[in-house]
N, C-alpha and C. Protein backbone atom coordinates (compact mmCIF):
# COMPACT_ATOMS: atom_id res chain seq x y z
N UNK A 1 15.52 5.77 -22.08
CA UNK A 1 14.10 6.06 -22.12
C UNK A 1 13.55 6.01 -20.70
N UNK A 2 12.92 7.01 -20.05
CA UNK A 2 12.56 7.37 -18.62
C UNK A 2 10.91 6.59 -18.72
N UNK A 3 10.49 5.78 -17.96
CA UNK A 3 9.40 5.63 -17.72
C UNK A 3 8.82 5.96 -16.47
N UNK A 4 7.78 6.80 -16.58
CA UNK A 4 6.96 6.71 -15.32
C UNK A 4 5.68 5.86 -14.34
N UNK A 5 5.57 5.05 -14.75
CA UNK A 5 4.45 3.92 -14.62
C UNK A 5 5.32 3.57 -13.32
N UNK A 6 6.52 3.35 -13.25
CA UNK A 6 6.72 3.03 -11.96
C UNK A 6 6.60 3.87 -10.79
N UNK A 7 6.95 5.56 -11.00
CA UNK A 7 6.71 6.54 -10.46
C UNK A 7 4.84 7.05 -9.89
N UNK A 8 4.31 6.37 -10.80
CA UNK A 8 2.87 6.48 -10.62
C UNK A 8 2.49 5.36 -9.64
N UNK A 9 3.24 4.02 -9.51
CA UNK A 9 2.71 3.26 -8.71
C UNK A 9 3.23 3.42 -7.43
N UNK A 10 4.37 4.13 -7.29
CA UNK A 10 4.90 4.25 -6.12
C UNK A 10 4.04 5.27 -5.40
N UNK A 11 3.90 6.32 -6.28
CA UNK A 11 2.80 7.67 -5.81
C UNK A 11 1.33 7.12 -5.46
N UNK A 12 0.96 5.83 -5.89
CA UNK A 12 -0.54 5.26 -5.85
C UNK A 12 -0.17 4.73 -4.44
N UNK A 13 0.94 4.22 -3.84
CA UNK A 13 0.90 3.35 -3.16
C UNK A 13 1.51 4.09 -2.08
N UNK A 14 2.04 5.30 -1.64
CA UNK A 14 2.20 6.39 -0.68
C UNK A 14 0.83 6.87 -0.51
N UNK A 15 -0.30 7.35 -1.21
CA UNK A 15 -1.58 8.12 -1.03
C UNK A 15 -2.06 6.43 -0.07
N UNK A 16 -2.20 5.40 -0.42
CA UNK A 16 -2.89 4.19 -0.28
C UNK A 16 -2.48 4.05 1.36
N UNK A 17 -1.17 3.87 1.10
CA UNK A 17 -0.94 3.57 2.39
C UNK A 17 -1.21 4.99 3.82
N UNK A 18 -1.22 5.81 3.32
CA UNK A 18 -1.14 7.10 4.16
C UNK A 18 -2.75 7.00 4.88
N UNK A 19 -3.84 6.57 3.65
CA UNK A 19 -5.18 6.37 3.85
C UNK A 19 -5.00 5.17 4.79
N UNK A 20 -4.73 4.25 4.78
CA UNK A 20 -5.23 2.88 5.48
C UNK A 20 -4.12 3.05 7.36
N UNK A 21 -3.14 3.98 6.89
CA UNK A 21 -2.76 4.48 8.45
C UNK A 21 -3.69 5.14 9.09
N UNK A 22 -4.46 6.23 8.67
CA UNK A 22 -5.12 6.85 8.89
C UNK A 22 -6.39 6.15 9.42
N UNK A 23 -6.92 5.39 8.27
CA UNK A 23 -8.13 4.47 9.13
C UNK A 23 -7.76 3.74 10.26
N UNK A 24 -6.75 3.24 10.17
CA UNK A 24 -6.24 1.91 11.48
C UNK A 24 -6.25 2.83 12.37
N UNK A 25 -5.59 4.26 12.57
CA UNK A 25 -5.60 4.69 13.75
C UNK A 25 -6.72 5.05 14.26
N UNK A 26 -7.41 5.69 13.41
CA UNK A 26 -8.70 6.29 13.98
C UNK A 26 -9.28 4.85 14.70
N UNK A 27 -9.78 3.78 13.84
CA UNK A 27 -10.16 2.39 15.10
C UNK A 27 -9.04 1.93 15.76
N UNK A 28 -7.94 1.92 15.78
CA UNK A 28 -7.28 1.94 16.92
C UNK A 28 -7.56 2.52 17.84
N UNK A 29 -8.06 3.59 17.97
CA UNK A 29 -8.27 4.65 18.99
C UNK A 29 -9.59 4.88 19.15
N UNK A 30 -10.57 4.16 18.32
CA UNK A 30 -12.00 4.18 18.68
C UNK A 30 -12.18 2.73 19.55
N UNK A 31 -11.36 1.47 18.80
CA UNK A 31 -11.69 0.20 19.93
C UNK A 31 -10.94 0.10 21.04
N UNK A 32 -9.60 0.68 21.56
CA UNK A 32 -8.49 0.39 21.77
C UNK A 32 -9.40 0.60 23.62
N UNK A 33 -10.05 0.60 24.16
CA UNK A 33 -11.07 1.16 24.86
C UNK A 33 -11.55 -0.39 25.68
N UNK A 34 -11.95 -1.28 24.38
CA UNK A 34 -12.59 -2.66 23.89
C UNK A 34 -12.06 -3.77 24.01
N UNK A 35 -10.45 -3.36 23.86
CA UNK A 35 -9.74 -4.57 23.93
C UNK A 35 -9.16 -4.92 22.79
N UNK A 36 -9.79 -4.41 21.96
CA UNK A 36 -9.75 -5.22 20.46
C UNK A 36 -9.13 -4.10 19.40
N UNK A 37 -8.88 -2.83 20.21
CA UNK A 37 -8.38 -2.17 18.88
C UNK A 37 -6.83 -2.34 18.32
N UNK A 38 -6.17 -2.92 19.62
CA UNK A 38 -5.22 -3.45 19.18
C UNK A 38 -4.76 -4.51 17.48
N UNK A 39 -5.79 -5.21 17.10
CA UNK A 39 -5.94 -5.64 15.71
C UNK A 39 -5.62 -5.04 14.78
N UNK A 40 -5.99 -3.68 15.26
CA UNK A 40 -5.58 -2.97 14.05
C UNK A 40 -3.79 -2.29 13.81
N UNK A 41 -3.44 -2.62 14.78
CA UNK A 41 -1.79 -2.42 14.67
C UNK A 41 -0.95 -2.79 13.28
N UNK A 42 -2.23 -4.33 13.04
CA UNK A 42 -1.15 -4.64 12.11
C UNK A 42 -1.45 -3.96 10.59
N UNK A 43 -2.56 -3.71 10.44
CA UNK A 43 -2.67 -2.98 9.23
C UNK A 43 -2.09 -1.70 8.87
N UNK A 44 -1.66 -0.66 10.04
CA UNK A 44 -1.17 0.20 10.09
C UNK A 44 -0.10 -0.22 10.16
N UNK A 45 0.72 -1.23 10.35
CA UNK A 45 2.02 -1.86 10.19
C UNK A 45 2.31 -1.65 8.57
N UNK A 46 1.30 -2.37 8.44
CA UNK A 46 1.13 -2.69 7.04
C UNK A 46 1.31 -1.33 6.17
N UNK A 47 0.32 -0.46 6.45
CA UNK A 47 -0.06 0.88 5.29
C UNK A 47 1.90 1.71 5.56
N UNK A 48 2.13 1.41 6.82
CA UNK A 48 3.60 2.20 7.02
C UNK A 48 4.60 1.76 6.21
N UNK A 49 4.65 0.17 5.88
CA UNK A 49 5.18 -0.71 4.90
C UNK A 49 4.73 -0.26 3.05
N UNK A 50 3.73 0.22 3.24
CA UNK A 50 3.84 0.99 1.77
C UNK A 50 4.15 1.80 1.78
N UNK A 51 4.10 2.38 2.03
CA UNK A 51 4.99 4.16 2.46
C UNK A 51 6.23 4.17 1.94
N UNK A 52 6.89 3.12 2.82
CA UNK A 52 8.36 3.18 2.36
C UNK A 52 8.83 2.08 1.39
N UNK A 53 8.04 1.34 1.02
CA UNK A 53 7.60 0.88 -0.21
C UNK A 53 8.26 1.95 -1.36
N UNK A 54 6.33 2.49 -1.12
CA UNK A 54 6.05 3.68 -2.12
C UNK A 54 6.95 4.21 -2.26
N UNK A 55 7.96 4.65 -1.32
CA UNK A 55 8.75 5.96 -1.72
C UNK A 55 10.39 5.51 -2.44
N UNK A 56 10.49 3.77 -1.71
CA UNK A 56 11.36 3.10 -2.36
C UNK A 56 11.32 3.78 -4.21
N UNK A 57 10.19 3.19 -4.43
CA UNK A 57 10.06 2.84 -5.67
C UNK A 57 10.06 4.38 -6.91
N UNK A 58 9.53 5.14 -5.91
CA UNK A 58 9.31 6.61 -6.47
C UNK A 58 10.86 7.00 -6.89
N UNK A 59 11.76 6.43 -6.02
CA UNK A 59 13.18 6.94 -5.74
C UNK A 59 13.84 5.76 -7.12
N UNK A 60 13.39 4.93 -7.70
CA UNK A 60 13.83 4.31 -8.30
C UNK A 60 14.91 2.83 -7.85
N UNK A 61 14.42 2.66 -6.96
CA UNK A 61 15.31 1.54 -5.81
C UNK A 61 15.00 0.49 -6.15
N UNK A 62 15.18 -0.68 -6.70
CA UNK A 62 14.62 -2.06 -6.95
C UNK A 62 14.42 -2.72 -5.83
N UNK A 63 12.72 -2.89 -5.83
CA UNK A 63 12.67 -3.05 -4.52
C UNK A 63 11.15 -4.71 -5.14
N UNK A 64 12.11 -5.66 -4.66
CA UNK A 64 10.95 -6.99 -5.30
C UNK A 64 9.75 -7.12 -3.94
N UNK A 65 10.06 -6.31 -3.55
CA UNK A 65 8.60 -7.17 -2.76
C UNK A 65 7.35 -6.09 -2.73
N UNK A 66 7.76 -4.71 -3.79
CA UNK A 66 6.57 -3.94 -4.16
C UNK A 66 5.18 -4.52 -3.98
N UNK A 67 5.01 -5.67 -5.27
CA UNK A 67 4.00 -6.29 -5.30
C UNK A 67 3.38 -7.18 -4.17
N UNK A 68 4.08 -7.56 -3.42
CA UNK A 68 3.76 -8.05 -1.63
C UNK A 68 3.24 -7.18 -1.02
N UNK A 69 3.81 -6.49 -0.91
CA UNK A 69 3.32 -5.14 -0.64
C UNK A 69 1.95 -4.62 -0.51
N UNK A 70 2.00 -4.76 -2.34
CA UNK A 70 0.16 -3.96 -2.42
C UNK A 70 -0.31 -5.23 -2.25
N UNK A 71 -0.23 -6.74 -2.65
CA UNK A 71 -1.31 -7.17 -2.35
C UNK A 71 -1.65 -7.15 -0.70
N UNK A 72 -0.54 -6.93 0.24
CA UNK A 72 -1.01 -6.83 1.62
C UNK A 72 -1.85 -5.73 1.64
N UNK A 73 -1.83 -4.57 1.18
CA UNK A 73 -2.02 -3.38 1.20
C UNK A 73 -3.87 -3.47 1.03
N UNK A 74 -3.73 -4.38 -0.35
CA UNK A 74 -5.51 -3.84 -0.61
C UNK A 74 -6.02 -4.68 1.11
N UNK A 75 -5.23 -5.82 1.62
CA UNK A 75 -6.19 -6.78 2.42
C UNK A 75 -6.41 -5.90 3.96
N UNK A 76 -5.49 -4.85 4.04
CA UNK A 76 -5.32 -3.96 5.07
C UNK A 76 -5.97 -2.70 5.27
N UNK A 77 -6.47 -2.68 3.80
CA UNK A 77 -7.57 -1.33 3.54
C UNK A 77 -9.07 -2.02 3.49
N UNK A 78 -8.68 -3.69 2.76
CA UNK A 78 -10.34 -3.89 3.26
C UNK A 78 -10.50 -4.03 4.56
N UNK A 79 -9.64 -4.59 5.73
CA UNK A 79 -9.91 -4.75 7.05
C UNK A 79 -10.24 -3.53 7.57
N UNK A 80 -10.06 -2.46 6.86
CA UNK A 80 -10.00 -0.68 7.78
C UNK A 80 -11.55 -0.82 6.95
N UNK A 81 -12.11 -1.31 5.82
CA UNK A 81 -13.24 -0.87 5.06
C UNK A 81 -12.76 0.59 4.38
N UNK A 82 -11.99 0.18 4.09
CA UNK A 82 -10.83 1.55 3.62
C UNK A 82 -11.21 1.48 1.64
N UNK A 83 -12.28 1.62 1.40
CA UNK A 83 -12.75 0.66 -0.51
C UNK A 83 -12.10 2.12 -1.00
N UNK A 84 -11.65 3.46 -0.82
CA UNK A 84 -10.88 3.86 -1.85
C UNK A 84 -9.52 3.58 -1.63
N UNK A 85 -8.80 3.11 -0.45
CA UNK A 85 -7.67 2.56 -0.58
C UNK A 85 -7.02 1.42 -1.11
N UNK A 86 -8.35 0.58 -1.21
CA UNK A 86 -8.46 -1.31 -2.12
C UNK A 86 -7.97 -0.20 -3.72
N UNK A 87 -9.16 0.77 -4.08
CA UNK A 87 -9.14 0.87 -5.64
C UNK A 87 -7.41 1.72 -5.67
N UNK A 88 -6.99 2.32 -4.84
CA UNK A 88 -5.65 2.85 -5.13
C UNK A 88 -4.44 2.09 -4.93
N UNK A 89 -4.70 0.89 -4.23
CA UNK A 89 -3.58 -0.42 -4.54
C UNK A 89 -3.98 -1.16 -5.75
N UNK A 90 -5.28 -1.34 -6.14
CA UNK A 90 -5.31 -2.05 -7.28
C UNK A 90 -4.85 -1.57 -8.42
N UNK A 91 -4.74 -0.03 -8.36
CA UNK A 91 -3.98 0.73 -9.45
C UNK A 91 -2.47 0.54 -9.24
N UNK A 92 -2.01 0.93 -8.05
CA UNK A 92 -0.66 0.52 -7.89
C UNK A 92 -0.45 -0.58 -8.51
N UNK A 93 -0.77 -1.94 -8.41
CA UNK A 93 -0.27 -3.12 -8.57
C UNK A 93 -0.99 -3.11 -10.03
N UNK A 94 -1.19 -2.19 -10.57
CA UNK A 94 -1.76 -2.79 -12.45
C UNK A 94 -0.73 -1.69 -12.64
N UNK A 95 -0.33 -0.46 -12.31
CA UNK A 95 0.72 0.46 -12.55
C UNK A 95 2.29 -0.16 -12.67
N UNK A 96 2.01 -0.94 -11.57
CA UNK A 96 3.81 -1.72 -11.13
C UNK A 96 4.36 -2.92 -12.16
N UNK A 97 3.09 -3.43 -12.51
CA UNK A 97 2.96 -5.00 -13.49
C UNK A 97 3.71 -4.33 -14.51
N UNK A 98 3.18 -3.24 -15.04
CA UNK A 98 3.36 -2.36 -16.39
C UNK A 98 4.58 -1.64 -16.43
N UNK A 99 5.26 -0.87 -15.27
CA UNK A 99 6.96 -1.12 -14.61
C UNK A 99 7.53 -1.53 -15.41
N UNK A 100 7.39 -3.00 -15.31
CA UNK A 100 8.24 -4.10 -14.92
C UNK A 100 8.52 -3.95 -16.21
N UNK A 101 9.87 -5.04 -16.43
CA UNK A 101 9.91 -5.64 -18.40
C UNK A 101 9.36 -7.13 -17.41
N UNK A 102 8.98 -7.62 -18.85
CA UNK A 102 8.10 -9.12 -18.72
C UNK A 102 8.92 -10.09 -19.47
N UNK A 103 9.07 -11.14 -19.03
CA UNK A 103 10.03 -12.39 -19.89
C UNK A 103 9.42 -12.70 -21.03
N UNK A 104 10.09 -12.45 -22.29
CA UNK A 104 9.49 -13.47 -22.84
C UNK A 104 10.13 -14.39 -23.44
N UNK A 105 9.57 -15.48 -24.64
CA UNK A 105 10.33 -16.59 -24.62
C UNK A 105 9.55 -17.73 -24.62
């Protein structure tokens, strides 16, 4: 039985991260002037880390630190003020939960 819920979170979390690269650079390159745009390196660290995340997971790769992942992910899109990239990790990570099988017992 093929499920796609994992395929959807990986795809939530490639768009997510592609957005929050995108913001970091642009203030990278608007403060970087300031002194301070350097800060933003790491979030774009970060959004590059979902990417290949994302694409891990799209590919079907068991990959446990998905969920590390997005929760870095939403904290890297709120630092960009990136709020449709927060709501497209929060889908990822309710997409990925749903993935998973769950213990029970």
């Amino acid at each position: 039985m093929s499920d796609d819920r994992g395929t959807a979170s990986g795809a939530l979390m490639i768009v997510s991260g592609v957005l929050t690269v995108l913001a970091s650079s642009g203030l990278f390159l608007a403060f970087v002037w300031v002194c301070v745009g350097f800060f933003w390196l790491i979030p774009m660290a970060i959004g590059i880390a979902e990417i290949a995340v994302g694409a891990a997971v799209i590919g079907r790769t068991p990959n446990e630190r998905a969920r590390t992942v997005s929760v870095l992910g939403v904290l890297a899109a709120l630092a960009c003020g990136n709020l449709f990239g927060v709501a497209l990790e929060i889908g990822a990570l309710i997409a990925g939960s749903r993935a998973r099988p769950q213990l029970t017992g």
